[in-house]
N, C-alpha and C. Protein backbone atom coordinates (compact mmCIF):
# COMPACT_ATOMS: atom_id res chain seq x y z
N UNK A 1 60.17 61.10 129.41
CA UNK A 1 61.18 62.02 128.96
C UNK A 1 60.48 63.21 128.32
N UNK A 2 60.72 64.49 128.61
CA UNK A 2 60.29 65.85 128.05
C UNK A 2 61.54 67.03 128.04
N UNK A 3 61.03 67.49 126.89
CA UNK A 3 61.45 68.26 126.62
C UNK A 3 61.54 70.05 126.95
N UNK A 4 60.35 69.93 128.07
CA UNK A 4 59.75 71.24 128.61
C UNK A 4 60.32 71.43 129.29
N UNK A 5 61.69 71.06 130.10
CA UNK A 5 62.20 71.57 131.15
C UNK A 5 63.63 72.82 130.57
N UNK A 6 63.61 73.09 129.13
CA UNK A 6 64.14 74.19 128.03
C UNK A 6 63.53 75.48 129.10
N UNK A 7 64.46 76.50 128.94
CA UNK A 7 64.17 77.84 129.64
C UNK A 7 63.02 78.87 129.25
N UNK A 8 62.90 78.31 127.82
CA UNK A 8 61.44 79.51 127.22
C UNK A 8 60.08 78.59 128.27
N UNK A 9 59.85 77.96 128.46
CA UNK A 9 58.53 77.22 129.30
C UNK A 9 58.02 76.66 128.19
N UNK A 10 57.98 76.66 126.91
CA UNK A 10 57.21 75.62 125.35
C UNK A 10 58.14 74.45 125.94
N UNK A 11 57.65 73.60 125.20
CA UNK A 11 57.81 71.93 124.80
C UNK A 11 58.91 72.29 123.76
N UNK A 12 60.29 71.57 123.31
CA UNK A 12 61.09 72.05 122.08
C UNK A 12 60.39 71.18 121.34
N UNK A 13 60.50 71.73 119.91
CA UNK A 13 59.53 70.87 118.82
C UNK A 13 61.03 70.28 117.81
N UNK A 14 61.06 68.94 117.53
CA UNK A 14 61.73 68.68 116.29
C UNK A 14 61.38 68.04 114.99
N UNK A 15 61.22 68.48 114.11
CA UNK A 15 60.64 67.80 112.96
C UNK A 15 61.90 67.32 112.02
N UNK A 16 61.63 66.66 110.77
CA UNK A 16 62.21 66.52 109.84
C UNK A 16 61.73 66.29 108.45
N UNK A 17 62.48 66.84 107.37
CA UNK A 17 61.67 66.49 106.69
C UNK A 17 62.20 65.84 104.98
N UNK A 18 62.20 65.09 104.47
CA UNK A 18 62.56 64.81 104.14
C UNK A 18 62.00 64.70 102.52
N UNK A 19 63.12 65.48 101.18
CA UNK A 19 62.83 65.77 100.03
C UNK A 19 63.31 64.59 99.72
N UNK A 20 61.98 64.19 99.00
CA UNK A 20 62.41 62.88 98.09
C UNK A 20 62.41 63.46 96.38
N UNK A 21 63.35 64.01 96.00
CA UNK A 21 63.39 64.40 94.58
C UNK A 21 62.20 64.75 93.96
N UNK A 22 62.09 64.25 92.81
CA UNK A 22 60.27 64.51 92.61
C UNK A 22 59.71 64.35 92.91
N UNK A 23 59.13 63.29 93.97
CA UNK A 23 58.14 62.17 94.94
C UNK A 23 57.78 63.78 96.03
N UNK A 24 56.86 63.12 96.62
CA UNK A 24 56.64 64.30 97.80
C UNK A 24 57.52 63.80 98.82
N UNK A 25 57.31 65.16 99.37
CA UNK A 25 58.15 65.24 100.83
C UNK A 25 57.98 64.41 101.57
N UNK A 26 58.21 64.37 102.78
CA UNK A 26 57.54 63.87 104.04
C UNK A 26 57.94 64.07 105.23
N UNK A 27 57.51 65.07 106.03
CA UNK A 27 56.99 65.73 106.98
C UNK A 27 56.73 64.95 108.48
N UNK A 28 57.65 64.80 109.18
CA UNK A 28 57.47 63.86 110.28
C UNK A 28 58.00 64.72 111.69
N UNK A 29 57.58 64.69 112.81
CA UNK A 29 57.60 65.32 114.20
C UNK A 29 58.31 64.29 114.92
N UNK A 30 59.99 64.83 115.08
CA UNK A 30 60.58 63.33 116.28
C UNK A 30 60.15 63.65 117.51
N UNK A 31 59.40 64.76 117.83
CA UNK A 31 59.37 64.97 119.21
C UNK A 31 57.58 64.96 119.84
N UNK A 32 57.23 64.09 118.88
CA UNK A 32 55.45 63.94 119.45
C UNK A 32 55.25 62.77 120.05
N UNK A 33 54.41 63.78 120.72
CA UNK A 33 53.87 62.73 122.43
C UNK A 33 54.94 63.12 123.79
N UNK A 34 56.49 63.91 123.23
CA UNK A 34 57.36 64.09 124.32
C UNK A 34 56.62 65.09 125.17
N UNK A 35 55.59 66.36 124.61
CA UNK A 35 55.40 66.91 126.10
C UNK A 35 53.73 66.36 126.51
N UNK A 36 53.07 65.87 125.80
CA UNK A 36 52.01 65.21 125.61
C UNK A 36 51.12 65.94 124.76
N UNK A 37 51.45 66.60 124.15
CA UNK A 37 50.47 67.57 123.59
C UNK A 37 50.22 67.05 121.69
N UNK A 38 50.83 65.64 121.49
CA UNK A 38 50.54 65.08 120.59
C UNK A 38 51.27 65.39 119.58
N UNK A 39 50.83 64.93 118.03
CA UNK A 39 52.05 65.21 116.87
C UNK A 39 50.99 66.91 116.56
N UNK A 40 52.21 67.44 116.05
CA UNK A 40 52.17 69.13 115.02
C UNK A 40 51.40 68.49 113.76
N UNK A 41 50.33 69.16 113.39
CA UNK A 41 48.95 69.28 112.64
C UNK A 41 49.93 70.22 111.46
N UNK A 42 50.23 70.12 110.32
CA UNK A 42 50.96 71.13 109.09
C UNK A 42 49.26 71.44 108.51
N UNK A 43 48.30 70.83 108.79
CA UNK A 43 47.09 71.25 108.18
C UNK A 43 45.92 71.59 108.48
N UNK A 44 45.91 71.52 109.97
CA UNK A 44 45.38 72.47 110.79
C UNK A 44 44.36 73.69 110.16
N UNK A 45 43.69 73.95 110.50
CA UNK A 45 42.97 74.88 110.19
C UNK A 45 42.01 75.86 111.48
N UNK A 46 42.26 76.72 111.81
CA UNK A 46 43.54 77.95 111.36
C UNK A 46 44.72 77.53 111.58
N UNK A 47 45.96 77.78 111.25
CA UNK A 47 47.62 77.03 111.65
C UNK A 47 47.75 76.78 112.93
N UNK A 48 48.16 76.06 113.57
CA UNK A 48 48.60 75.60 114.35
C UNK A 48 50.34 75.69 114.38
N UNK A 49 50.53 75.19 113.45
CA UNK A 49 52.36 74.93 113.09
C UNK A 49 52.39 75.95 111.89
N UNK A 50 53.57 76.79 111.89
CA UNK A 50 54.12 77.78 110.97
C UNK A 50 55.31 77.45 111.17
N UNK A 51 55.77 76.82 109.59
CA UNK A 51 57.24 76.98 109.33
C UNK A 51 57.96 78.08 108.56
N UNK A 52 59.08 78.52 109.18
CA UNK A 52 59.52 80.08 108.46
C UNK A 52 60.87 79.26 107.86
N UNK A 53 60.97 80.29 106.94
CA UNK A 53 62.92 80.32 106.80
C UNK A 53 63.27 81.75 106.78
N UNK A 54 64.82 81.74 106.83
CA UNK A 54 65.13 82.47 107.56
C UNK A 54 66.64 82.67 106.97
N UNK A 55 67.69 83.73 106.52
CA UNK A 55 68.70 83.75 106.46
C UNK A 55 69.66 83.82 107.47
N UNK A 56 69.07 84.59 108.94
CA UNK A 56 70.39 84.18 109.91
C UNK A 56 68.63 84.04 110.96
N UNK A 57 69.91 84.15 112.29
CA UNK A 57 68.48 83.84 113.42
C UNK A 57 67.94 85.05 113.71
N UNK A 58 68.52 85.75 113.62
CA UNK A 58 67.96 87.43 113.62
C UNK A 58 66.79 87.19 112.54
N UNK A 59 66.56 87.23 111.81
CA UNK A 59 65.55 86.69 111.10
C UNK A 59 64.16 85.75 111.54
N UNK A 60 65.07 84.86 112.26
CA UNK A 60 63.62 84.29 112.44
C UNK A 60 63.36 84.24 113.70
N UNK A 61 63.59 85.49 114.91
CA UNK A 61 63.43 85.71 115.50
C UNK A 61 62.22 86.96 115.20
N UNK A 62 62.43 87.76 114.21
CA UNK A 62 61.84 88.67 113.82
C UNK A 62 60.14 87.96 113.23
N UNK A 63 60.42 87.37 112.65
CA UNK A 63 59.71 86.55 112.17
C UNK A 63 58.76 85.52 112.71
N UNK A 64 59.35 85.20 114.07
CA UNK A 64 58.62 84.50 115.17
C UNK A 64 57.72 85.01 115.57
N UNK A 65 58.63 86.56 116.20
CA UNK A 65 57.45 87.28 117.19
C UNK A 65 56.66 87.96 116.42
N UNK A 66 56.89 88.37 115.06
CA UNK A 66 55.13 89.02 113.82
C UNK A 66 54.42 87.82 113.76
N UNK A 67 54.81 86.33 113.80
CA UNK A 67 53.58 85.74 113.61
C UNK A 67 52.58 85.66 115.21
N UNK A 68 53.16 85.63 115.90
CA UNK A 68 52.47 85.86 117.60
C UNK A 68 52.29 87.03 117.61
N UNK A 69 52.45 88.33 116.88
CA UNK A 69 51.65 89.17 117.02
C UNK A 69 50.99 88.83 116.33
N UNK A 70 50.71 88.72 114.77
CA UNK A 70 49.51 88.88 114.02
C UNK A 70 48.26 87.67 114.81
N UNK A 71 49.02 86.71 115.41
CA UNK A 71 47.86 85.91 116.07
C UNK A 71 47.32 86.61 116.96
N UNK A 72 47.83 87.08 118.21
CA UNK A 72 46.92 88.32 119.09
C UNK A 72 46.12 89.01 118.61
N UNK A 73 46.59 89.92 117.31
CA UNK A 73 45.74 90.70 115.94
C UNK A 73 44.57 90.12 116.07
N UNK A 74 44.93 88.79 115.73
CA UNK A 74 43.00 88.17 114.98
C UNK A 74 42.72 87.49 116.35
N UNK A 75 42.40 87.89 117.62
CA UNK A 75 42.28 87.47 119.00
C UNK A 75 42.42 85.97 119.33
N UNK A 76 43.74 85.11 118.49
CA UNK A 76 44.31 83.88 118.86
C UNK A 76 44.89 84.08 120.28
N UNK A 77 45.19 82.85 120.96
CA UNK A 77 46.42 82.67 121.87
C UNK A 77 47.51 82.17 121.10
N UNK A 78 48.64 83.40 121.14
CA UNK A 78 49.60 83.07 120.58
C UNK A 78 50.60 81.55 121.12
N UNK A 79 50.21 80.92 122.25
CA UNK A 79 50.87 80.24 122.65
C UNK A 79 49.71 79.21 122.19
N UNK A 80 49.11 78.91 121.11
CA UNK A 80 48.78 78.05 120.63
C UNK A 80 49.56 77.68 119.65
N UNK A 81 50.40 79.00 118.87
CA UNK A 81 50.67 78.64 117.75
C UNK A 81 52.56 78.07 118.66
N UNK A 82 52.80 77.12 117.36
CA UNK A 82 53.83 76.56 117.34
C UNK A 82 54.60 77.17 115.95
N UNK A 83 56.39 77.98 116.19
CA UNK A 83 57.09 78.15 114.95
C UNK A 83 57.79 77.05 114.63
N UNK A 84 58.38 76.71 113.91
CA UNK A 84 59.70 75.65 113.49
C UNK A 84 59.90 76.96 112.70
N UNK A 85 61.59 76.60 112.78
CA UNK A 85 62.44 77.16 111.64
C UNK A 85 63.23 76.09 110.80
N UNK A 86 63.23 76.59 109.67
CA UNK A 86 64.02 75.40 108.69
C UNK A 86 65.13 75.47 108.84
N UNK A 87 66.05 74.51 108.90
CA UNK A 87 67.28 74.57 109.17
C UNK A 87 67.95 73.22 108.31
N UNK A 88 68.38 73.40 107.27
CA UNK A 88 69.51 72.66 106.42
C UNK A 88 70.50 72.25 107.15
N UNK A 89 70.50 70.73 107.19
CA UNK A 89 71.72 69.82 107.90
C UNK A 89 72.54 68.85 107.44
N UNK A 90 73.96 69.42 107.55
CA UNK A 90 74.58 67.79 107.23
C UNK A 90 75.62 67.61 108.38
N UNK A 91 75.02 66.58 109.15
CA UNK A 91 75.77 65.93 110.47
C UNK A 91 76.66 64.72 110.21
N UNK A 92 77.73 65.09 110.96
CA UNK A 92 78.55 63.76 110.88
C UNK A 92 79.51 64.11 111.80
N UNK A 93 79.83 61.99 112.54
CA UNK A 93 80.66 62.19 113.57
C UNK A 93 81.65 62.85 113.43
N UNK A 94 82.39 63.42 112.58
CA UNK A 94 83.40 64.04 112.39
C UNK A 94 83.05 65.95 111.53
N UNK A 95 83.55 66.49 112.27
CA UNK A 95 83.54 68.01 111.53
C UNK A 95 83.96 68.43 109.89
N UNK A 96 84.88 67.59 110.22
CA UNK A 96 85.90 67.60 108.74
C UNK A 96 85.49 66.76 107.85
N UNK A 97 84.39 65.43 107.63
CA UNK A 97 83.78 64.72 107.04
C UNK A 97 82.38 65.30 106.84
N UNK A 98 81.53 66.10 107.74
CA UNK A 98 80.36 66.72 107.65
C UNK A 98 80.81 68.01 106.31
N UNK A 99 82.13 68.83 106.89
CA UNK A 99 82.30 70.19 106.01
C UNK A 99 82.50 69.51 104.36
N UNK A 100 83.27 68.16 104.31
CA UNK A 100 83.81 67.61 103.12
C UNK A 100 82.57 67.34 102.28
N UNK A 101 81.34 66.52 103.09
CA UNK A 101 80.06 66.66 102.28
C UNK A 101 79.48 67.65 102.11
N UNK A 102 79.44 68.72 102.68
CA UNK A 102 78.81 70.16 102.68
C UNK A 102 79.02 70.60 101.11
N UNK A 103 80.42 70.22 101.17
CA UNK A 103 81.14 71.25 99.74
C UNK A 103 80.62 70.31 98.58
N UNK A 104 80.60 68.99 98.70
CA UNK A 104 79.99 68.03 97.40
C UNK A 104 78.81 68.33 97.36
N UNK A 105 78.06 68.30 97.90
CA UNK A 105 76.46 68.62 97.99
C UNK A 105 76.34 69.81 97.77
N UNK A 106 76.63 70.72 97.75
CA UNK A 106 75.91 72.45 97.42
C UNK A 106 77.20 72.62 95.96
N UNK A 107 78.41 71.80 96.06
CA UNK A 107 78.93 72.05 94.83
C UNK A 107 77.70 71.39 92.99
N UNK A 108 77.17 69.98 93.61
CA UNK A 108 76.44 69.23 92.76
C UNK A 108 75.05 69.58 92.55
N UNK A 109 74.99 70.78 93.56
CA UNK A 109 73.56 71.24 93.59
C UNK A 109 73.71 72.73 92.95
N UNK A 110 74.94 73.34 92.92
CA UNK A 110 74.79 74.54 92.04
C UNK A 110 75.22 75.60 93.49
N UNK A 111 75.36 75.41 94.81
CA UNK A 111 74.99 76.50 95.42
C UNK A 111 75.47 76.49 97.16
N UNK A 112 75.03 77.20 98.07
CA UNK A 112 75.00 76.85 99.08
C UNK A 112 73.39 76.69 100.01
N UNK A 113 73.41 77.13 100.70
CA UNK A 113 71.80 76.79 102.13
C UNK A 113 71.16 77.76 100.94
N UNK A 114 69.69 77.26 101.05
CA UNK A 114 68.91 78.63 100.98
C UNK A 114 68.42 79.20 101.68
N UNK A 115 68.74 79.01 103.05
CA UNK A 115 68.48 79.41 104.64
C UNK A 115 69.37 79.23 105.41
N UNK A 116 69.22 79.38 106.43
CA UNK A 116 70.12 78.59 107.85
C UNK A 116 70.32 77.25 107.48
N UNK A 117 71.05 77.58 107.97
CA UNK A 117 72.28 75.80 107.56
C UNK A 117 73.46 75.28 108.97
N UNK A 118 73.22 74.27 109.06
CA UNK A 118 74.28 73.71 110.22
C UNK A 118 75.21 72.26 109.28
N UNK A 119 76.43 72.62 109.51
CA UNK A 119 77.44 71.51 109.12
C UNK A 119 77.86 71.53 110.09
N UNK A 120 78.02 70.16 110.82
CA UNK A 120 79.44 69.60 112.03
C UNK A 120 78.51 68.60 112.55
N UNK A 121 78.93 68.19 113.79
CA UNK A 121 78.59 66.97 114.59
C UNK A 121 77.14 67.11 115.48
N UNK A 122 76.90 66.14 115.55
CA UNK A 122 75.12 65.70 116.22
C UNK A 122 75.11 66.45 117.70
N UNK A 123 76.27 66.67 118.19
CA UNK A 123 76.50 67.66 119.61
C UNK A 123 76.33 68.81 119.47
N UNK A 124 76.95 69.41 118.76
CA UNK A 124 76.70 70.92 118.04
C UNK A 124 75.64 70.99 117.09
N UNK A 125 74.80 70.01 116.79
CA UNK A 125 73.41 70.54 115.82
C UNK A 125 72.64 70.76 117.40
N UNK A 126 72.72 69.32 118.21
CA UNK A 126 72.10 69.70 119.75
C UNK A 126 71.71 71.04 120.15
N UNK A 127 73.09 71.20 120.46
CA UNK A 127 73.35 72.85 121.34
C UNK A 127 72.76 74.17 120.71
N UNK A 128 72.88 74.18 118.97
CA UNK A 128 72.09 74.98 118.02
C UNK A 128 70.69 75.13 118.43
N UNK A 129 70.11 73.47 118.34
CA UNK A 129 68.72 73.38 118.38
C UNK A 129 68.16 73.63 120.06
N UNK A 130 69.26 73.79 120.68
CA UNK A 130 68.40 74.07 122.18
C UNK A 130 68.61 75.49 122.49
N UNK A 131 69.60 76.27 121.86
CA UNK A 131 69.77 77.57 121.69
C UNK A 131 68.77 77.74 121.11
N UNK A 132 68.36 77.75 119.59
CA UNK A 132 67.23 78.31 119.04
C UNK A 132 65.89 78.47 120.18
N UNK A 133 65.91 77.36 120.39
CA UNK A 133 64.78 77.38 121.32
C UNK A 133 64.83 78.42 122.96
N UNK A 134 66.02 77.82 123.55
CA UNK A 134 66.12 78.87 124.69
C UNK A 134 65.99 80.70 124.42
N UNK A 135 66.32 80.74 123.57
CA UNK A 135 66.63 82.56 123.38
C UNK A 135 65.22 82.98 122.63
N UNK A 136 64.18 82.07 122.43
CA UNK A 136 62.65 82.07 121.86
C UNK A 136 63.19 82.33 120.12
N UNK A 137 63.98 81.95 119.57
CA UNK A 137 64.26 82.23 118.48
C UNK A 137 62.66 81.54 117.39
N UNK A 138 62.45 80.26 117.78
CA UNK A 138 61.69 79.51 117.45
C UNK A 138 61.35 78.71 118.92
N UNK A 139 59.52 77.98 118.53
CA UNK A 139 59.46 76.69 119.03
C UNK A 139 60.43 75.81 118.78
N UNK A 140 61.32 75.30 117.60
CA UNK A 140 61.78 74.22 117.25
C UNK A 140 62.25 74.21 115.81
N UNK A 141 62.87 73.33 115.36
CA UNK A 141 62.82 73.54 114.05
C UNK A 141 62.71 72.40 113.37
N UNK A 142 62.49 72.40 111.71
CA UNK A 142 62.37 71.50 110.75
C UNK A 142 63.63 71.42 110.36
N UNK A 143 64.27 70.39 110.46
CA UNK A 143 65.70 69.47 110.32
C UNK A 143 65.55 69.50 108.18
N UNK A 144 66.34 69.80 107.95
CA UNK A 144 66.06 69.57 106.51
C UNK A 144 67.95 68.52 105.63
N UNK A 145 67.49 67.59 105.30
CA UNK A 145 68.70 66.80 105.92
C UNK A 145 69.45 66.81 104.07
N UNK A 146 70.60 67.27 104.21
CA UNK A 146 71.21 67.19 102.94
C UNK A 146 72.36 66.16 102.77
N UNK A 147 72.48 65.42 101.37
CA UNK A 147 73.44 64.67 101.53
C UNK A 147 72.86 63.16 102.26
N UNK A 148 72.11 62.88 102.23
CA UNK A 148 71.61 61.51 102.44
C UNK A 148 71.78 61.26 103.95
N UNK A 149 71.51 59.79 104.18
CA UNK A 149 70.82 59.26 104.99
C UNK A 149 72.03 58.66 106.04
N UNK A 150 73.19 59.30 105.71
CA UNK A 150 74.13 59.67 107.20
C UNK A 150 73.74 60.21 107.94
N UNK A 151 73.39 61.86 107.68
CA UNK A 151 73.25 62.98 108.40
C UNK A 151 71.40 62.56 109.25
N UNK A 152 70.60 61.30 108.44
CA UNK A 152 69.72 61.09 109.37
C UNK A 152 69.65 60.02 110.38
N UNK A 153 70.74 59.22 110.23
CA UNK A 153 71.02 58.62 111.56
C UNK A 153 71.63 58.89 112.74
N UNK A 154 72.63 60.13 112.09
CA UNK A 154 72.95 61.10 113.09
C UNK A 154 72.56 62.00 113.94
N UNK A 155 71.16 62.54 113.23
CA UNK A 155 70.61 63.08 113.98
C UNK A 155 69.82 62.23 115.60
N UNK A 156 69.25 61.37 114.47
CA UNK A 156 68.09 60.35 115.22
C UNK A 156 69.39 59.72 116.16
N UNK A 157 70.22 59.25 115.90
CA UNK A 157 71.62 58.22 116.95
C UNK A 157 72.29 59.62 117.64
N UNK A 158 72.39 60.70 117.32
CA UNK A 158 72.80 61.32 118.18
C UNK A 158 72.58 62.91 118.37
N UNK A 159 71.78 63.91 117.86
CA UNK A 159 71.53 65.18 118.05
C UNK A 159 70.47 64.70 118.93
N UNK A 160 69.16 64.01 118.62
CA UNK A 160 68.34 63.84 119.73
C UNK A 160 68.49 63.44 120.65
N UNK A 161 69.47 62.19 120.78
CA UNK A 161 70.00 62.18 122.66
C UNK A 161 70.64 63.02 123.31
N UNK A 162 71.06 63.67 123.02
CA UNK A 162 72.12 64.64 123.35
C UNK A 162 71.26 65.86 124.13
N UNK A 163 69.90 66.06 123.05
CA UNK A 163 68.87 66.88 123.66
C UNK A 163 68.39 66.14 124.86
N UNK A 164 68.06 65.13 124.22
CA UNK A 164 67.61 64.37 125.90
C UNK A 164 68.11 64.59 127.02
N UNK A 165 69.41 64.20 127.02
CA UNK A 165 69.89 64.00 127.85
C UNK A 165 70.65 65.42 128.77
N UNK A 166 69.61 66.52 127.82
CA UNK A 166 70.34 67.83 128.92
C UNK A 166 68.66 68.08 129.40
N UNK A 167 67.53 67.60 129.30
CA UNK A 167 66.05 67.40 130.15
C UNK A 167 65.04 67.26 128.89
């Protein structure tokens, strides 16, 4: 199963990552080994993987293509480098149960996204995340999962098949 058959010609990249309150993060690639090119290196040296954020996609579209220029700049192949964009998620089978946690979670947190943000169902985070990718917005993005460990079985039980299952 791969993911390279997406219209930009890259591999789509999906990460996630997951804030454990004070504890560290943790930083995981659901989509390594899918085009064979192994898991995304965050420590790499020179980068390999650049994660941006971004307030809309206009943004990190802008933002995509200065970092593939500045890699040409210092005579990289820009198609070495890999973007993710961060993208704040709360998925659930239902629209109206995803929006209902949206509002508890950014109400208990003081706020709303501090970036791009997706609320609704694991079909429509899909179609987001294969858009981003088709229109070169990004390689892929970093899933940033709010509201607990619904929105990550949802992804994993259903935004990633969903990708699958369109190549």
């Amino acid at each position: 199963m791969s993911y390279s058959n997406f219209p930009s010609g890259r591999s789509l990249r999906v990460a996630v990552e997951f804030v454990e309150g004070s504890g560290p993060d943790v930083w995981a690639d659901l989509t390594v080994d899918r085009d064979g090119g192994g898991s995304l290196d965050l420590s790499a040296a020179p980068p390999t993987v650049v994660r941006v954020r971004a307030v809309d996609l206009r943004e990190a579209r802008k933002i995509r293509d200065r970092v593939r220029a500045d890699a040409v700049a210092e005579v990289r192949d820009p198609d070495t480098l890999t973007v993710l964009v961060d993208l704040e998620v709360i998925v659930d089978v239902e629209v109206r149960v995803a929006r209902r946690r949206a509002q508890d979670a950014w109400r208990r947190d003081g706020g709303g996204a501090a970036g791009l943000s997706y609320v609704g169902t694991p079909s429509g985070l899909g179609g987001l995340i294969a858009d981003i990718h088709a229109v070169k917005v990004a390689d892929g993005v970093t899933l940033i999962p709010v509201a607990g460990g619904a929105t990550v079985d949802n992804i994993v039980d259903g935004a990633l098949p969903w990708l699958r299952s369109r190549g």
